[in-house]
C-alpha atoms as a PDB file:
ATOM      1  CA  UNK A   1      10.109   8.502   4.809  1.00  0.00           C
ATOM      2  CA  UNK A   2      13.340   9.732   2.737  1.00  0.00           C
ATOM      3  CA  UNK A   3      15.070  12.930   3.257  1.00  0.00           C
ATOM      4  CA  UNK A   4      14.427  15.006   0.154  1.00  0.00           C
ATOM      5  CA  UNK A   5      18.449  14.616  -0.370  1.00  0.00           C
ATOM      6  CA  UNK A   6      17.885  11.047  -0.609  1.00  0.00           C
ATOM      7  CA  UNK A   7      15.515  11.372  -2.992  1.00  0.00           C
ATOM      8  CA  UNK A   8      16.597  10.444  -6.580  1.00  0.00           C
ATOM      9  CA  UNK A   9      13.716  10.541  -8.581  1.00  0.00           C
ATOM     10  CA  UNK A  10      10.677  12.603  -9.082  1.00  0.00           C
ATOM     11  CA  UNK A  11       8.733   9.816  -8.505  1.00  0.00           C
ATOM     12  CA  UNK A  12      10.209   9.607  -5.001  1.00  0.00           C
ATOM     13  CA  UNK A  13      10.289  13.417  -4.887  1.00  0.00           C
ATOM     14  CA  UNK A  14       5.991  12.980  -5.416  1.00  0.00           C
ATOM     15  CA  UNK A  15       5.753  10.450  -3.045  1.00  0.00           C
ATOM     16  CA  UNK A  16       7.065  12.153  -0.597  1.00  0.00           C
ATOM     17  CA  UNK A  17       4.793  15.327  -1.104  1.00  0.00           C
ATOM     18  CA  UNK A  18       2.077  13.371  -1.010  1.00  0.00           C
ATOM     19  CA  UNK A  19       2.832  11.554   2.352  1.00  0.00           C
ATOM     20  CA  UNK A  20       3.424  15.403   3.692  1.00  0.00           C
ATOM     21  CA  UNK A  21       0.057  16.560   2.174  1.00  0.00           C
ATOM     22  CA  UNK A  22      -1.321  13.752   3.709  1.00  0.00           C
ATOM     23  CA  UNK A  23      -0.198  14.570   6.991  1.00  0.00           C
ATOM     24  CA  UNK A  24      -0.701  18.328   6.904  1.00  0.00           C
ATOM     25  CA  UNK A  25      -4.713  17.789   6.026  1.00  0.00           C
ATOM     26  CA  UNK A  26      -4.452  15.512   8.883  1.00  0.00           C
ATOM     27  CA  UNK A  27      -3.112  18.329  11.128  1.00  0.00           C
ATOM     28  CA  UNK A  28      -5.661  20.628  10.138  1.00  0.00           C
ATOM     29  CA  UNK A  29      -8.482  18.597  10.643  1.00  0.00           C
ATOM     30  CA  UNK A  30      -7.189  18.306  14.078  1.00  0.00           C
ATOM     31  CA  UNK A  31      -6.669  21.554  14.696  1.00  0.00           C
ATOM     32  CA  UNK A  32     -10.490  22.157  13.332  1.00  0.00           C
ATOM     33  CA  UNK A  33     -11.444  19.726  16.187  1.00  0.00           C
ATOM     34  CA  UNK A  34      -9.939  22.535  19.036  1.00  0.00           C
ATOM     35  CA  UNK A  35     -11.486  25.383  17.077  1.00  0.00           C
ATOM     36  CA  UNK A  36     -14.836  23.163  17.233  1.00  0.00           C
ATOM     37  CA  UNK A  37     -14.400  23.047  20.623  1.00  0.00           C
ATOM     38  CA  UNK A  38     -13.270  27.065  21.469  1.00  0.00           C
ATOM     39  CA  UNK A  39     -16.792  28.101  19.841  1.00  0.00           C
ATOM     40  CA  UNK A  40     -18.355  25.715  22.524  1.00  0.00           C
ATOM     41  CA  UNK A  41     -16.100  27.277  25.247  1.00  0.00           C
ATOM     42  CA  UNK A  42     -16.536  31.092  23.683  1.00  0.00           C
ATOM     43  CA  UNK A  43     -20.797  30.513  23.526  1.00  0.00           C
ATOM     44  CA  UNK A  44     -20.438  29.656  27.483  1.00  0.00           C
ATOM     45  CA  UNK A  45     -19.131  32.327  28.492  1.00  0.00           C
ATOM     46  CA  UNK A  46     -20.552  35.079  25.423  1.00  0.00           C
ATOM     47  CA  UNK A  47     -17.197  35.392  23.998  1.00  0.00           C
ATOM     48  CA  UNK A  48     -16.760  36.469  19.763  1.00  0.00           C
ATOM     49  CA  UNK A  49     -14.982  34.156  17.650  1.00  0.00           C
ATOM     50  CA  UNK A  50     -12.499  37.189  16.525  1.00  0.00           C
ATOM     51  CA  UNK A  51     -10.711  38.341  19.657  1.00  0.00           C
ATOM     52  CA  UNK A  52      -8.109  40.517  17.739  1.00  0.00           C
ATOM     53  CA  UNK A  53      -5.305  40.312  20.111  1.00  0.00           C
ATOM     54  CA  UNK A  54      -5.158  36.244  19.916  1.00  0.00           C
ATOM     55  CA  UNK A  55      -5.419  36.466  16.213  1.00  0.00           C
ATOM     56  CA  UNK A  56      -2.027  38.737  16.450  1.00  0.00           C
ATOM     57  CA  UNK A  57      -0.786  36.484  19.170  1.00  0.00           C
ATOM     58  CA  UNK A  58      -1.286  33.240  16.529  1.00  0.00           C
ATOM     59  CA  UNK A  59       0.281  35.312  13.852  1.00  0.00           C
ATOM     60  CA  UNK A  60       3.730  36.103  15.955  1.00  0.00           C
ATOM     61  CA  UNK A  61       4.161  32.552  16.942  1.00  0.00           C
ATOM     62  CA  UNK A  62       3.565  31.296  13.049  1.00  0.00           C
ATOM     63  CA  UNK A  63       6.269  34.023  12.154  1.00  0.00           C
ATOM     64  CA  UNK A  64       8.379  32.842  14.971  1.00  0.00           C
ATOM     65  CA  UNK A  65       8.207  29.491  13.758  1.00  0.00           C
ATOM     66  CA  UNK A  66       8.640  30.101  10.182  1.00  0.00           C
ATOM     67  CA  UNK A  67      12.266  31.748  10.361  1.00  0.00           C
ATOM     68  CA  UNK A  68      13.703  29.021  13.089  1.00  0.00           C
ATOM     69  CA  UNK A  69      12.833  26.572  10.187  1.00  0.00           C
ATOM     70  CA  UNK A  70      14.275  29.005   7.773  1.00  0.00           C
ATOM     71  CA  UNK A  71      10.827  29.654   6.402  1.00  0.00           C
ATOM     72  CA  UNK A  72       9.555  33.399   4.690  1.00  0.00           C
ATOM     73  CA  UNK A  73       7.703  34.927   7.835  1.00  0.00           C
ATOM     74  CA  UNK A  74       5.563  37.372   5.426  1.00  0.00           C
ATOM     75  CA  UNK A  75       4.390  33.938   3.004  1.00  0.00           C
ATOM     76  CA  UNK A  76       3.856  32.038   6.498  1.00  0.00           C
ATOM     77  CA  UNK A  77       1.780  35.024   7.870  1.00  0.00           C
ATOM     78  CA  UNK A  78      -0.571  34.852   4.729  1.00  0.00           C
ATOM     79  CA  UNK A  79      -0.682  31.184   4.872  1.00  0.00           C
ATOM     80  CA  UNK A  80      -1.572  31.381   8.953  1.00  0.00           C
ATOM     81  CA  UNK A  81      -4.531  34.555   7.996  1.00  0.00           C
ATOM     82  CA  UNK A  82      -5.904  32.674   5.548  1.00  0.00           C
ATOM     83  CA  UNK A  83      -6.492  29.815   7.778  1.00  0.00           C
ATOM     84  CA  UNK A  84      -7.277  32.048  11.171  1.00  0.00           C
ATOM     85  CA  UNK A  85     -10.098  33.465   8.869  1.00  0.00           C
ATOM     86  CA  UNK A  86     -11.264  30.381   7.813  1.00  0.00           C
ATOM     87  CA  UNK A  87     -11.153  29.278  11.376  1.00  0.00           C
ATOM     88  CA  UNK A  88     -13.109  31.939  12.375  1.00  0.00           C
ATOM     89  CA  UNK A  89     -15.834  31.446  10.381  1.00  0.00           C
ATOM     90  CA  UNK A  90     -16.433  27.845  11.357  1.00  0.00           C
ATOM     91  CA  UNK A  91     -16.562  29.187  15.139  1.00  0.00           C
ATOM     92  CA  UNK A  92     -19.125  31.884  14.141  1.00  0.00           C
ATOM     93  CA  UNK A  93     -20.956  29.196  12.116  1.00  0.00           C
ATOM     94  CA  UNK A  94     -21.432  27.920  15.410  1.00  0.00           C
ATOM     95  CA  UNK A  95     -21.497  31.082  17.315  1.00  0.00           C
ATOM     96  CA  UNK A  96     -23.613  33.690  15.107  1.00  0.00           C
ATOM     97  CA  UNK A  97     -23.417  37.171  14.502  1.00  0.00           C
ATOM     98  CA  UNK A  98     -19.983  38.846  16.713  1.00  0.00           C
ATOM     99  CA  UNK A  99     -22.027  41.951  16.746  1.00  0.00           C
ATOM    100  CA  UNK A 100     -23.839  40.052  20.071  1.00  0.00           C
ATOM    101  CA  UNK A 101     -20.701  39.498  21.937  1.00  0.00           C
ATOM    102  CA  UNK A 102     -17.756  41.383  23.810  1.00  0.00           C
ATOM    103  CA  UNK A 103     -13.969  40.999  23.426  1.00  0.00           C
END
């Protein structure tokens, strides 16, 4: 793992990305694994998979997160909706219709 300052080539540069790709699908299949397991949890106890105010709740941290690593919140904020929708729909592939559950 090199710094990107220590990087000297594009090569390197690629490399680099690549080892960080690597680890962010990684991440996200991890993260799929908890979402795999909240639709279990949410079907228990006749929950939705959208519950609005975590969704908003997800989204503040991410933007939190973003500008103490000197990140744009508003590009991080797409990024993080993007994948909270795409979470969701895994749950209620799991789950079915919302329409048959409470908040």
């Amino acid at each position: 793992m090199r710094k990107p300052a220590d990087c000297t080539t594009m090569a390197e540069i690629r490399a680099e990305i690549d080892r960080l790709d690597e680890s962010l699908v990684r991440l996200f299949a991890e993260r799929a694994g908890y979402i795999d397991r909240a639709a279990e949890i949410k079907a228990e106890v006749d929950l939705p998979a959208r519950i609005g105010s975590r969704v908003e709740e997800v989204v503040q941290n991410v933007r939190d997160h973003a500008e103490t690593h000197g990140l744009p919140p508003d590009l991080v904020e797409k990024l993080w909706r993007r994948l909270i929708d795409w979470s969701i729909a895994r749950e209620e592939s799991r789950l079915g219709p919302d329409s048959l559950r409470k908040e």
